[in-house]
Structure formats: structure tokens, C-alpha cells
C-alpha atoms as a PDB file:
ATOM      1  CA  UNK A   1      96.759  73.052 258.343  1.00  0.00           C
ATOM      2  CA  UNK A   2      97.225  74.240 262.172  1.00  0.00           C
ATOM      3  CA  UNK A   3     101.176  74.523 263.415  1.00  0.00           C
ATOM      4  CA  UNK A   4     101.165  73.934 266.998  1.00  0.00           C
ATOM      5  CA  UNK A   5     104.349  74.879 269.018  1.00  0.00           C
ATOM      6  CA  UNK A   6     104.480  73.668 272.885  1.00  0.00           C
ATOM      7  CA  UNK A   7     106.194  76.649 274.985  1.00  0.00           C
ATOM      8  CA  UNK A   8     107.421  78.911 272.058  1.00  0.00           C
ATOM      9  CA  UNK A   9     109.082  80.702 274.857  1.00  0.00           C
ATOM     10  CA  UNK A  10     108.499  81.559 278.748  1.00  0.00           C
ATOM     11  CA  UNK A  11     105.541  83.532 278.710  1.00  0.00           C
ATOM     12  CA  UNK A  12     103.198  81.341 276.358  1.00  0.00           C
ATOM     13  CA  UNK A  13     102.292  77.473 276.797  1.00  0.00           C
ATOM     14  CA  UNK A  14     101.688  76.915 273.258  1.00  0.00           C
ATOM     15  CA  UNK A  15     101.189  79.159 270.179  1.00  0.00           C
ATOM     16  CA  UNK A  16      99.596  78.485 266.742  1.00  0.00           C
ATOM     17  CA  UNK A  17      99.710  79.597 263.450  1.00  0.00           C
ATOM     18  CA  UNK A  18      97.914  78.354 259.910  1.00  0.00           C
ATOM     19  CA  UNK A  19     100.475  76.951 257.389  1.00  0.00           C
ATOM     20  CA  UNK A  20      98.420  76.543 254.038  1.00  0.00           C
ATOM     21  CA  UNK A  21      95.025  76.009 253.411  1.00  0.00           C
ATOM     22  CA  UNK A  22      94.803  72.576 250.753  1.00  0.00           C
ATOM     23  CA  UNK A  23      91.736  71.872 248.508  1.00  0.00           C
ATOM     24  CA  UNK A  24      89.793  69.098 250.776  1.00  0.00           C
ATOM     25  CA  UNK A  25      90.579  65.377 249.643  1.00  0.00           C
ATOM     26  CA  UNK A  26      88.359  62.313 250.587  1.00  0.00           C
ATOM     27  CA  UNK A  27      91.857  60.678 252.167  1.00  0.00           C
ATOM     28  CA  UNK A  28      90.994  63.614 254.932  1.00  0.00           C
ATOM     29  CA  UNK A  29      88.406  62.377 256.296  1.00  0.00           C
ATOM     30  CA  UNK A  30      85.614  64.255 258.333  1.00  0.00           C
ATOM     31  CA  UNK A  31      87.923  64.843 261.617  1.00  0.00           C
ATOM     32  CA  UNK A  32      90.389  67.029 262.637  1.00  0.00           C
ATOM     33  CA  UNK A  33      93.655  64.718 263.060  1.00  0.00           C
ATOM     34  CA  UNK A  34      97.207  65.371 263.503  1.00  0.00           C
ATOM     35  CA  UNK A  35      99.626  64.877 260.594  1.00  0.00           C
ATOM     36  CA  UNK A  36     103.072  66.118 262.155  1.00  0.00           C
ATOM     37  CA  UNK A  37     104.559  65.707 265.304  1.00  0.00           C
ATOM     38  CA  UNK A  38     108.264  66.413 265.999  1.00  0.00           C
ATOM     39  CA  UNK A  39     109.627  67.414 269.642  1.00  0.00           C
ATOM     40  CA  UNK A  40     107.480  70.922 270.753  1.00  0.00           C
ATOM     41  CA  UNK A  41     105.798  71.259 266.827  1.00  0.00           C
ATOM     42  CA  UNK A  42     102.791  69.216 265.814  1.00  0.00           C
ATOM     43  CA  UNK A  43     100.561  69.736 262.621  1.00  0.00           C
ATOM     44  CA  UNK A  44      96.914  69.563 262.760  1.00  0.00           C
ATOM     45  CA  UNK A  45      94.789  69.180 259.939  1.00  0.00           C
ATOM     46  CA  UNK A  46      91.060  70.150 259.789  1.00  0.00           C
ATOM     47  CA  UNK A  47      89.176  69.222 257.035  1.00  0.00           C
ATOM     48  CA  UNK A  48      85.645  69.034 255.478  1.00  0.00           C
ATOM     49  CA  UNK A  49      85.726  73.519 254.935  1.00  0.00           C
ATOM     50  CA  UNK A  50      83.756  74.297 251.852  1.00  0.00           C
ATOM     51  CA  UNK A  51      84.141  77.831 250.467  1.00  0.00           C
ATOM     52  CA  UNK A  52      80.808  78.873 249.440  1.00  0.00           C
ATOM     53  CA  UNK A  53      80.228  82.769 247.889  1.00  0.00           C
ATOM     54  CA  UNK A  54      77.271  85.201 248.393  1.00  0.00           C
ATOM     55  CA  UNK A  55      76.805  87.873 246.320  1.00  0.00           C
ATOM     56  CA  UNK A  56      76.109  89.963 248.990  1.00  0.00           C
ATOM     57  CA  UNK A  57      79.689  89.076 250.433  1.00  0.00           C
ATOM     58  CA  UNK A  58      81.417  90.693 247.232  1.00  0.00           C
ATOM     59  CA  UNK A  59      82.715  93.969 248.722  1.00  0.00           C
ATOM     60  CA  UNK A  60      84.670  91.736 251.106  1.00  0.00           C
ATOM     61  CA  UNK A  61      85.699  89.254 247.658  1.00  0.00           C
ATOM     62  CA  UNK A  62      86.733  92.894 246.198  1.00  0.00           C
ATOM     63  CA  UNK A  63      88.667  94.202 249.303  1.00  0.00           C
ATOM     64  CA  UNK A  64      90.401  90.776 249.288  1.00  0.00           C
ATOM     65  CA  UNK A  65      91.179  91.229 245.442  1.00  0.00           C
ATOM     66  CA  UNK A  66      92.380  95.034 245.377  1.00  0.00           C
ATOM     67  CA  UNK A  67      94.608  94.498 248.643  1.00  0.00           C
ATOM     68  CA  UNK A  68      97.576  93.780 246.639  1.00  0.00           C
ATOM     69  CA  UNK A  69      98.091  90.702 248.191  1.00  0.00           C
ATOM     70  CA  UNK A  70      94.591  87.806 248.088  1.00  0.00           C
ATOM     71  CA  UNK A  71      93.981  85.718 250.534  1.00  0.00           C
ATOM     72  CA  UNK A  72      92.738  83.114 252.993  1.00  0.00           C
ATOM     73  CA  UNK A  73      91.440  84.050 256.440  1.00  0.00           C
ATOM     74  CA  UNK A  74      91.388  81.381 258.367  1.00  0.00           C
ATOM     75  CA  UNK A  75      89.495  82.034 262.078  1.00  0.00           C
ATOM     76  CA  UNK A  76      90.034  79.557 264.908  1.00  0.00           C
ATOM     77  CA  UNK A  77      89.264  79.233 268.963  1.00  0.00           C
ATOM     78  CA  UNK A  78      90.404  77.654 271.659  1.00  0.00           C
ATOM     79  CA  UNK A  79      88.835  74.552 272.197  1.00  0.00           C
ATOM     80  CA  UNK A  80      86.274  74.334 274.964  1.00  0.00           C
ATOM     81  CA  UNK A  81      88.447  77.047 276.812  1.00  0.00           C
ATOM     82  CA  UNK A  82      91.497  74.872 276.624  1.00  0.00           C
ATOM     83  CA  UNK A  83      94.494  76.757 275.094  1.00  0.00           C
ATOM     84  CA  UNK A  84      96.492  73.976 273.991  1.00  0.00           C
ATOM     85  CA  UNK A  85      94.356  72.980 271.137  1.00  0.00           C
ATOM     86  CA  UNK A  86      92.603  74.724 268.593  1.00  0.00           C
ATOM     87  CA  UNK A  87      89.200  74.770 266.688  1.00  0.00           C
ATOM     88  CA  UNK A  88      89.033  76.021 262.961  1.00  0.00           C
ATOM     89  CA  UNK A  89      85.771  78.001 262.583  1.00  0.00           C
ATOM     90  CA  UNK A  90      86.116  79.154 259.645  1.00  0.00           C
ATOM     91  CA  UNK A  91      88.075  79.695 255.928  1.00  0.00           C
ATOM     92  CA  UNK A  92      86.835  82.135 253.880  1.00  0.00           C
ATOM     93  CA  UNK A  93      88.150  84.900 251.368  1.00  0.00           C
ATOM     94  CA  UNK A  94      86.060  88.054 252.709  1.00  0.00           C
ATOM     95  CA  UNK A  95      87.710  90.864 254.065  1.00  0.00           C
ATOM     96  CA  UNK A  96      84.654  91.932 255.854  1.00  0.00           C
ATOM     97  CA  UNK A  97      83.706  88.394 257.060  1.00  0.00           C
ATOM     98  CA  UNK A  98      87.068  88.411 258.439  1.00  0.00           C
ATOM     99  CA  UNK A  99      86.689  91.657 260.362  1.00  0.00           C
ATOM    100  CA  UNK A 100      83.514  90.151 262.096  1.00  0.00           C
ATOM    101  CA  UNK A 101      85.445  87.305 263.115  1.00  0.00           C
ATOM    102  CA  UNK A 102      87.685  89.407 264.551  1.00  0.00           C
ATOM    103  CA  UNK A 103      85.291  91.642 266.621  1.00  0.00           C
ATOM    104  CA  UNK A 104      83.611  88.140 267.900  1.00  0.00           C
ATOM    105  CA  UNK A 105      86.928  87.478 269.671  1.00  0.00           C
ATOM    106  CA  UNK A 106      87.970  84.858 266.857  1.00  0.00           C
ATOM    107  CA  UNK A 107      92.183  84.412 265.969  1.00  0.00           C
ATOM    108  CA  UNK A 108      92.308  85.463 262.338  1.00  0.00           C
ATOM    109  CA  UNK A 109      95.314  84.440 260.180  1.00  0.00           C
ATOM    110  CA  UNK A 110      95.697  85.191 256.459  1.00  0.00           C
ATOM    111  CA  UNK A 111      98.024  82.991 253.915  1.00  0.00           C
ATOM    112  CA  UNK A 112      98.082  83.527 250.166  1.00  0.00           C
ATOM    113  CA  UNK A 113      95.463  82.730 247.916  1.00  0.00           C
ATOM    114  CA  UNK A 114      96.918  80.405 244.922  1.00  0.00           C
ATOM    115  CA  UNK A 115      96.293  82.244 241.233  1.00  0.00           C
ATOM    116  CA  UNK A 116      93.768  80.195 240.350  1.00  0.00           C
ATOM    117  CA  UNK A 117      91.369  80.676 243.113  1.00  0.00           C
ATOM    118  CA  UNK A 118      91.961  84.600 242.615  1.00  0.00           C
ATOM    119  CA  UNK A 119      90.770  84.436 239.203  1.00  0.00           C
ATOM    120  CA  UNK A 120      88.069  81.938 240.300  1.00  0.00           C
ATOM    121  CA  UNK A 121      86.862  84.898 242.726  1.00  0.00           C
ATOM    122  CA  UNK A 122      87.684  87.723 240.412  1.00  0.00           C
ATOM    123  CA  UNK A 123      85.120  86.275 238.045  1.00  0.00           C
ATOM    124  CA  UNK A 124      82.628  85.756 240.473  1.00  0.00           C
ATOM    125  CA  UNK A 125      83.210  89.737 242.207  1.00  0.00           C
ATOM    126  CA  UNK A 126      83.495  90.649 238.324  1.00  0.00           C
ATOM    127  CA  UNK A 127      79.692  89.473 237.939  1.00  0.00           C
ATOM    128  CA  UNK A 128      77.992  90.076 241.345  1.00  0.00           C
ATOM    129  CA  UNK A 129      79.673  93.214 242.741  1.00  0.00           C
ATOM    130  CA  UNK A 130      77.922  96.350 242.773  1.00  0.00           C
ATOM    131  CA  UNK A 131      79.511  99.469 244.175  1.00  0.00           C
ATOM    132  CA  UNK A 132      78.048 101.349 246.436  1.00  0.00           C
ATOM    133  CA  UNK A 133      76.761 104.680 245.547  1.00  0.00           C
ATOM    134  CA  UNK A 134      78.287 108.112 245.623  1.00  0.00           C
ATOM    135  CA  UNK A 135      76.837 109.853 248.433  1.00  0.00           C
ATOM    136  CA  UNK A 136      75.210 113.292 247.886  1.00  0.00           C
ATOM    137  CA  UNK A 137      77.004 116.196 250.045  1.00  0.00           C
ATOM    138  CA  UNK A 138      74.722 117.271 252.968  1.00  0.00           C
ATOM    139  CA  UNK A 139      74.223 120.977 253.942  1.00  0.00           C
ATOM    140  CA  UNK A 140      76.172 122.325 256.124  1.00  0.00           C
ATOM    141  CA  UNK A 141      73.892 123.557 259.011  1.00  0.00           C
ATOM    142  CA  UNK A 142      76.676 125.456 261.009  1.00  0.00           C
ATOM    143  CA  UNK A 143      77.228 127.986 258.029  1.00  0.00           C
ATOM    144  CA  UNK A 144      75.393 131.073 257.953  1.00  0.00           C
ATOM    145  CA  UNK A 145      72.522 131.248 254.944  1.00  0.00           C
ATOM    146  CA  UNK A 146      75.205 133.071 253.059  1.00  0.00           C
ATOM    147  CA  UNK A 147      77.929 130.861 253.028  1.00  0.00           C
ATOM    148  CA  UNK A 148      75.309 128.054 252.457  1.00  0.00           C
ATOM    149  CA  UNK A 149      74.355 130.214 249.275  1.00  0.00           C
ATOM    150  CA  UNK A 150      78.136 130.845 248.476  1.00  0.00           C
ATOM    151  CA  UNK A 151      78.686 126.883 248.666  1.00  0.00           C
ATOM    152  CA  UNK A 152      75.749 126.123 246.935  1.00  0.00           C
ATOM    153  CA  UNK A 153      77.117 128.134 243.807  1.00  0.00           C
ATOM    154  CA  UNK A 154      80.374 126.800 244.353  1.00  0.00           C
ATOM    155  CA  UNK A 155      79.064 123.211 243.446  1.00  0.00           C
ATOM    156  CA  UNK A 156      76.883 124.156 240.626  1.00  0.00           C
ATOM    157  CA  UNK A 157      79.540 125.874 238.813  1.00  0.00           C
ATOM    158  CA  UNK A 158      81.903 122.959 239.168  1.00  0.00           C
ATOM    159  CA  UNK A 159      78.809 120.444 237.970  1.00  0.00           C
ATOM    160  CA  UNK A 160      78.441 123.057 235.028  1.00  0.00           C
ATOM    161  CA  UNK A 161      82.025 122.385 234.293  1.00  0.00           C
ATOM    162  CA  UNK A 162      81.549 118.528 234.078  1.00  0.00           C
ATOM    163  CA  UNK A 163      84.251 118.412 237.428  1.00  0.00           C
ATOM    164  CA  UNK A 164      81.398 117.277 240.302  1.00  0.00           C
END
């Protein structure tokens, strides 16, 4: 759900910002619809947003998860280049996903993820994430052969030691 305030003060015509995201009910319907309207404030509500994960989304699941706070990101647009009203393009629980929206020019808003949804997800990361790999040091080419050398032994003796 989409708060709309008319002229939230004298530099801005209108400004928005996502209440709660609500498990999608048959009630809804299939088009966006106002729910709320009181003087400036009026309450959208978009429906018919399925949350779908990809395993190869799970690094975003798992930056989500580890934040210390899980969440929704919820991206929206101006509609048709009209600022007064909004379109939601998206809800999703990747971090990364997120980011691209972002980058695209998107608003981005986050609200909490309820408990159950971030053990849902947990379960899902749990089974599909795979950490990326360590990545091997490269040579230094700016040190002289020596120091290379010097460097070289420095690693082996700490991989000798069980501490690389």
C-alpha cells in the first residue's frame, strides 16, 4: 500500500511513501484502486505482486537476511511522467535486485519483512545459496623479483602454519 500526501510542504506537489506490503487477497482485485482518502493523504493499493525466487537471486535473499533488519523493497515510478500518481514496479526481497532498480532510476522503499516470510526465505537461501569463492592473491607486478620472492615465502610459511 502507496501513502500519497498532496503538497507535503512548499517545495514538493505530492510525496509518497509504501506503508506495508499485505499477502494478495482475491477481494483486491487485478487494479490498482484507492482505499483511503482523507484531506491531502490518500492510500493506494496495488495488487496482483507475486514474489517468485531464483536461485541465482540468493546472494541478494542472503544480503537481505544478514542485514540485521529483512525486508521488502518495493520500486515504483511516476506514472506516464505524471508526478502525482505512482506505478508499483516491483516487490521483491533481493538486495541486489533492489540496487538495479535503483541504478534504472526506480524509487526504492524498504518496510519490514514479517517472521514468517524471513524463515520462508532463510530456508530457501539455506538450500540454494552458494558462496562465492575465495579469490587467489595475484602477484604483485610493481615489486622487484626479490620482494616478489620475499612475499612468496611469506605466504607459504603462513599456509604451512594452517593460518592462509
Amino acid at each position: 500500500m502507496l501513502e500519497r500526501t498532496a503538497q507535503p510542504n512548499a517545495w514538493q506537489d505530492w510525496s509518497f511513501r509504501v506503508l506495508e506490503v499485505v499477502p494478495h487477497e482475491a477481494a483486491f482485485g487485478g487494479e490498482m484502486r484507492k482505499v483511503f482518502e482523507e484531506g491531502r493523504v490518500s492510500r493506494w493499493l496495488y495488487p496482483g505482486f507475486a514474489l517468485e525466487l531464483f536461485a541465482d537471486e540468493c546472494k541478494g535473499y542472503f544480503l537481505n537476511l544478514t542485514s540485521g533488519n529483512p525486508c521488502w523493497f518495493v520500486s515504483y515510478r511516476p506514472v506516464d511522467g505524471d508526478d502525482s500518481m505512482m506505478e508499483v514496479t516491483a516487490a521483491s526481497v533481493s538486495y541486489i535486485e533492489a540496487d538495479r532498480r535503483l541504478f534504472a532510476g526506480e524509487q526504492v522503499e524498504s518496510v519490514p519483512l514479517a517472521p514468517e516470510l524471513c524463515q520462508w526465505l532463510q530456508v530457501y537461501t539455506n538450500e540454494h545459496f552458494v558462496p562465492d569463492e575465495k579469490r587467489k592473491v595475484r602477484a604483485m607486478s610493481f615489486l622487484s623479483p626479490e620482494e616478489r620472492d620475499r612475499q612468496a615465502r611469506r605466504l607459504q610459511a603462513q599456509m604451512d602454519d594452517g593460518e592462509g
